[in-house]
N, C-alpha and C. Protein backbone atom coordinates (compact mmCIF):
# COMPACT_ATOMS: atom_id res chain seq x y z
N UNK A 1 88.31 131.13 114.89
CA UNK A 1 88.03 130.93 113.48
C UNK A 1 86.75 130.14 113.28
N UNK A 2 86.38 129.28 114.31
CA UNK A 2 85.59 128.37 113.77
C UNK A 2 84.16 129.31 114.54
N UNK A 3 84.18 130.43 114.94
CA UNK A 3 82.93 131.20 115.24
C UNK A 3 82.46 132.19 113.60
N UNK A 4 83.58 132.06 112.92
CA UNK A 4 82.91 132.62 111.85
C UNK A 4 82.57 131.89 110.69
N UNK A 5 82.03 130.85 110.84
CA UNK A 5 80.95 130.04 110.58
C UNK A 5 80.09 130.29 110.69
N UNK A 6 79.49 130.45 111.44
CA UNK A 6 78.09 130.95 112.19
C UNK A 6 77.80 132.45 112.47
N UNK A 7 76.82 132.37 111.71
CA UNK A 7 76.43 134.26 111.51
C UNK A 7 76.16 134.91 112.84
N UNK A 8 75.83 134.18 113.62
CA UNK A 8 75.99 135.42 115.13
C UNK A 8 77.25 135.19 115.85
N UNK A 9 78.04 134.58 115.93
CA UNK A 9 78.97 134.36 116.49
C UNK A 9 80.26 135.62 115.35
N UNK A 10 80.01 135.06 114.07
CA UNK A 10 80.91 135.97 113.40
C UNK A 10 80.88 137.80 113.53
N UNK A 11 79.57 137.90 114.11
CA UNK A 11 79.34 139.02 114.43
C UNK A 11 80.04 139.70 115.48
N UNK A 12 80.27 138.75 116.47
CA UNK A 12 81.30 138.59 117.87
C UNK A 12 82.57 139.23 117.55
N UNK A 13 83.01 138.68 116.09
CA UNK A 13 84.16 138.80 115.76
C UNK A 13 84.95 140.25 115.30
N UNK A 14 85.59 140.79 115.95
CA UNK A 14 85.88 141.89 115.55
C UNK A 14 86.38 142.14 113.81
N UNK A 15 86.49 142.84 113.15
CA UNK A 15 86.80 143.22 112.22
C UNK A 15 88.36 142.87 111.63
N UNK A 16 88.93 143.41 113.00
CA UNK A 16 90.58 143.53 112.58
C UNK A 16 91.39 141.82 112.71
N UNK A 17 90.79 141.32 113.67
CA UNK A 17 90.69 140.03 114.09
C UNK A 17 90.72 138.91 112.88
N UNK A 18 88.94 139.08 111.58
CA UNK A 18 89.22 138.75 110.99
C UNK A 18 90.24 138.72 109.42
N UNK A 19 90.75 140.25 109.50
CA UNK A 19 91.39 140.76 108.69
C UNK A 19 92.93 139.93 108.88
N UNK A 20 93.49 139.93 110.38
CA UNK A 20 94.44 139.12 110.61
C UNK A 20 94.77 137.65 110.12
N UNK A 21 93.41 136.85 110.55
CA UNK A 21 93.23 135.61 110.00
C UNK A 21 92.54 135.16 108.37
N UNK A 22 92.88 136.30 107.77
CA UNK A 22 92.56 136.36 106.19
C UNK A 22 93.80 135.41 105.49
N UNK A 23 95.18 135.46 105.82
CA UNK A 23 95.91 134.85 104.91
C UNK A 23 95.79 133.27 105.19
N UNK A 24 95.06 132.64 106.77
CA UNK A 24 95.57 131.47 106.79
C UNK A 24 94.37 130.66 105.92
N UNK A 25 93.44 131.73 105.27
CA UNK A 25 92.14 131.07 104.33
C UNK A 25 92.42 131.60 102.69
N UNK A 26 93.70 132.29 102.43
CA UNK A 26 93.25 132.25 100.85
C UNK A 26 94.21 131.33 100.16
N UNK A 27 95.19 131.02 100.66
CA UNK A 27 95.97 129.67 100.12
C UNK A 27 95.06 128.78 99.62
N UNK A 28 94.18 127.99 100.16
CA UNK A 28 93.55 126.82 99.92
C UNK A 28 93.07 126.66 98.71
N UNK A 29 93.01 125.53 98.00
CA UNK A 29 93.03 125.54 96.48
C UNK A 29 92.11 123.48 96.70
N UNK A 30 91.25 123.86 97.53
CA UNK A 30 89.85 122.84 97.73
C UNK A 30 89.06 122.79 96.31
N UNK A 31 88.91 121.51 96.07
CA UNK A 31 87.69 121.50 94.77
C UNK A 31 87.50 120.42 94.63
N UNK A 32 86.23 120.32 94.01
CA UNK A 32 85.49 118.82 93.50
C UNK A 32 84.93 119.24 92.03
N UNK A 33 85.51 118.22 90.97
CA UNK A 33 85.18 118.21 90.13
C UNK A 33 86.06 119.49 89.36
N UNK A 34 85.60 119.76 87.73
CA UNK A 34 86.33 120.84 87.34
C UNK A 34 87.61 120.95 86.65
N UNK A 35 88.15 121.73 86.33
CA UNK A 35 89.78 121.73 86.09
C UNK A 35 90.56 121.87 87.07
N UNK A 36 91.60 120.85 86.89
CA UNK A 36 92.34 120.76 88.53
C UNK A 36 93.69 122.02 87.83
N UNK A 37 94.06 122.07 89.27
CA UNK A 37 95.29 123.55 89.29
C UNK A 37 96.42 122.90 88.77
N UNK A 38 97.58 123.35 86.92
CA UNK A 38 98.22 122.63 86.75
C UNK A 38 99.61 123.45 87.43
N UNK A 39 100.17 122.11 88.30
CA UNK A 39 101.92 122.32 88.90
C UNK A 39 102.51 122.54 87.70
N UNK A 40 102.73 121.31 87.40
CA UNK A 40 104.01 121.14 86.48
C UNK A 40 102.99 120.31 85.27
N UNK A 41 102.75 119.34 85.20
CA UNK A 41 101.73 118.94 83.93
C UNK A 41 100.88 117.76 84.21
N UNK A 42 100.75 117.35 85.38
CA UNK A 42 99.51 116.52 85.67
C UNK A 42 98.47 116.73 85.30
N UNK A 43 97.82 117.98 85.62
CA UNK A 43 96.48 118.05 85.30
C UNK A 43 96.42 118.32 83.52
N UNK A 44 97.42 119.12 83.05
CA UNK A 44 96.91 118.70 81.59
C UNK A 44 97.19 117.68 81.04
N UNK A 45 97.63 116.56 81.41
CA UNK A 45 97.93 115.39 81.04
C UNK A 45 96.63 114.49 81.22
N UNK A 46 96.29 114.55 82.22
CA UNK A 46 95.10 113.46 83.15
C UNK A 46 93.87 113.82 82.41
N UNK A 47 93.77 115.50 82.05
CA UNK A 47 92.17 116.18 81.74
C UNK A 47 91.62 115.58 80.71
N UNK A 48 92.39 115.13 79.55
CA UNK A 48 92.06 114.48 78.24
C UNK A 48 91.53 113.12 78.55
N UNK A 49 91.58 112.42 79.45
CA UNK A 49 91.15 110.97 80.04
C UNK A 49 90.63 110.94 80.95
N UNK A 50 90.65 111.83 82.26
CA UNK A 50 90.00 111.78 83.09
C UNK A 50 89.46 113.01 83.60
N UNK A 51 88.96 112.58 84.51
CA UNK A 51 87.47 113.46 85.30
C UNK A 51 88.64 113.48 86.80
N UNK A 52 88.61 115.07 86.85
CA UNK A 52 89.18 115.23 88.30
C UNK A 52 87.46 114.95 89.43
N UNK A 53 88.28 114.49 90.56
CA UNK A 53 87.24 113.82 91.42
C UNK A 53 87.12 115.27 92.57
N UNK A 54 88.61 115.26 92.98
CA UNK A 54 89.05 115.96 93.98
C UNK A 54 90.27 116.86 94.00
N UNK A 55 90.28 117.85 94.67
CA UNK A 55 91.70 118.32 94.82
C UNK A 55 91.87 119.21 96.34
N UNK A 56 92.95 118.43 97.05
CA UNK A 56 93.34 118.87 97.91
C UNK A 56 94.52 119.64 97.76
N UNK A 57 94.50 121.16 98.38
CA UNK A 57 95.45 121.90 97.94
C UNK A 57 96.11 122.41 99.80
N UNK A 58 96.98 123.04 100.07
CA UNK A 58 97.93 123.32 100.74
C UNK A 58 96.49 123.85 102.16
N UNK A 59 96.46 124.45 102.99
CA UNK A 59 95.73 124.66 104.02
C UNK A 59 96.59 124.90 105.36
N UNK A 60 96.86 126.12 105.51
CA UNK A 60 97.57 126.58 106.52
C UNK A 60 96.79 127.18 107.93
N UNK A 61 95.29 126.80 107.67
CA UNK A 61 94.62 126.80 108.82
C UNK A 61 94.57 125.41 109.42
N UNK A 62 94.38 124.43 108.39
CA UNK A 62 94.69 123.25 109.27
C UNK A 62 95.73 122.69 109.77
N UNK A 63 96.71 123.78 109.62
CA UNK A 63 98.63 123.07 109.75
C UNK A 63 98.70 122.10 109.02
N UNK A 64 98.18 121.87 107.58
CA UNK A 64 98.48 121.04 106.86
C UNK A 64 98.97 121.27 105.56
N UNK A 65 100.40 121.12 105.32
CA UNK A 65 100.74 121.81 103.71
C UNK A 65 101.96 119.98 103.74
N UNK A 66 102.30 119.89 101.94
CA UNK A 66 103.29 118.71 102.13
C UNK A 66 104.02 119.64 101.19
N UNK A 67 105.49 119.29 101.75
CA UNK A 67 106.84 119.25 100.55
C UNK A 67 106.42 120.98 99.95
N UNK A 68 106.59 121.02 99.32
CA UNK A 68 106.47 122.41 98.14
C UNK A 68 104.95 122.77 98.28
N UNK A 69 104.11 122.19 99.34
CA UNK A 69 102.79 122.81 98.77
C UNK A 69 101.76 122.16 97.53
N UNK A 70 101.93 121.30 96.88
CA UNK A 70 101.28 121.22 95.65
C UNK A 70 100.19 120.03 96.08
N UNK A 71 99.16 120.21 94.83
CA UNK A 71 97.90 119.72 95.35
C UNK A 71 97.77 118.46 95.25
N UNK A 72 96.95 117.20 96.20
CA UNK A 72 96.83 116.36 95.52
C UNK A 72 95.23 116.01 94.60
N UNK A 73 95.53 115.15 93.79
CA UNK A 73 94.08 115.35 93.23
C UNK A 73 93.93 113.97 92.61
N UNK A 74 92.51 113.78 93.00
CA UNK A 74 92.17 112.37 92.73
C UNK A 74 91.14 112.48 91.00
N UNK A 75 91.71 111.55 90.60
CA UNK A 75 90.99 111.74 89.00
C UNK A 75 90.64 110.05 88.92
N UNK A 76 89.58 109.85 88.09
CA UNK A 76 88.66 108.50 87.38
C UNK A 76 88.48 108.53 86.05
N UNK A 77 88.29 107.91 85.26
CA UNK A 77 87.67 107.84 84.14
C UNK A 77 86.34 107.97 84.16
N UNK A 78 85.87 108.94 82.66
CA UNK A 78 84.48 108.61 82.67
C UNK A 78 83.39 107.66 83.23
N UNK A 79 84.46 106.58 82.23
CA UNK A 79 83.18 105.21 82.47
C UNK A 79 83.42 104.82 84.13
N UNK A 80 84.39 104.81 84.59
CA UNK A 80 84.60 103.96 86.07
C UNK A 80 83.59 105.10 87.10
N UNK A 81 83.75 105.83 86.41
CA UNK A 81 82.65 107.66 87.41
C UNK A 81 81.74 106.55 87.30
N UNK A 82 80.96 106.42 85.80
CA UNK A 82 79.83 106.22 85.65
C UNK A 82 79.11 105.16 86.21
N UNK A 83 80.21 103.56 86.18
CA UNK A 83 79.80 102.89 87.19
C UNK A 83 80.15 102.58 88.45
N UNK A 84 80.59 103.48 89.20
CA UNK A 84 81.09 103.70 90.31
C UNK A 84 82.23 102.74 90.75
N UNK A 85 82.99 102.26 89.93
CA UNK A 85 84.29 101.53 90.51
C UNK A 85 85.54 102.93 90.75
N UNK A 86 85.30 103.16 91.65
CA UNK A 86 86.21 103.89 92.85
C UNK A 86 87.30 103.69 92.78
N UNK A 87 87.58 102.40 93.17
CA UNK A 87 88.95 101.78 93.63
C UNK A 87 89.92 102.00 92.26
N UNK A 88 89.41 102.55 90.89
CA UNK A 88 90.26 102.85 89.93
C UNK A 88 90.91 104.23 90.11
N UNK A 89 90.42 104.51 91.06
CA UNK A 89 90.89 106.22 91.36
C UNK A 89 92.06 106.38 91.24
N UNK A 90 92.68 107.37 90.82
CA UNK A 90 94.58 107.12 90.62
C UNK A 90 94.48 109.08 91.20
N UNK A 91 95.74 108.76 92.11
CA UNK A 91 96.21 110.25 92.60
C UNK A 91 97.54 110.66 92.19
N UNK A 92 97.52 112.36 91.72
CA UNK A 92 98.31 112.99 91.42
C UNK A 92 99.03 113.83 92.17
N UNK A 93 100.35 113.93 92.47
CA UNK A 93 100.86 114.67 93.91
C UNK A 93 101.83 114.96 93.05
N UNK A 94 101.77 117.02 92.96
CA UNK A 94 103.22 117.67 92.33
C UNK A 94 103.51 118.81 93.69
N UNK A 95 104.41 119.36 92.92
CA UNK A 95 105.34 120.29 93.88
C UNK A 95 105.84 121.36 92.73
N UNK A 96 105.10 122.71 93.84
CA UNK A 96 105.67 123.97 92.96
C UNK A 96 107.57 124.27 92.83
């Protein structure tokens, strides 16, 4: 997997090969910034006040999924974005 990264190496890669390893890449639900993916009602709750930062979603290439799958996602306020106090970051963790 990690040869098709790299454009000559992916070339290496047979066709059917990567067709096989297609499902363990479309799960992933990765993002920065944006509208975060709503579970159950976090993200439309948070969107009116905050700024999603991050969202980590399920990833079955990295053997990494929790509980039901659902994403976590880090959100800030405008102003704390603006002056970079971080440490106000508050995380959201649901389950489909």
């Amino acid at each position: 997997e990690g040869a098709l990264t790299d454009p000559d190496g992916a070339a290496l890669v047979p066709a059917e090969v990567v067709a096989a390893l297609a499902h363990r890449h479309t799960a992933r639900k990765h993002q920065m910034l944006g509208e975060g993916e709503v579970v159950q009602q976090a993200a439309d709750v948070m969107k009116d006040r905050y700024v999603l930062l991050f969202q980590l979603g399920p990833d079955t290439a990295m053997a990494w999924t929790r509980g039901e799958m659902g994403p976590l996602q880090y959100w800030l306020t405008p102003e704390d974005l603006a002056t970079r106090r971080f440490e106000n970051t508050l995380l959201t963790v649901e389950a489909y």
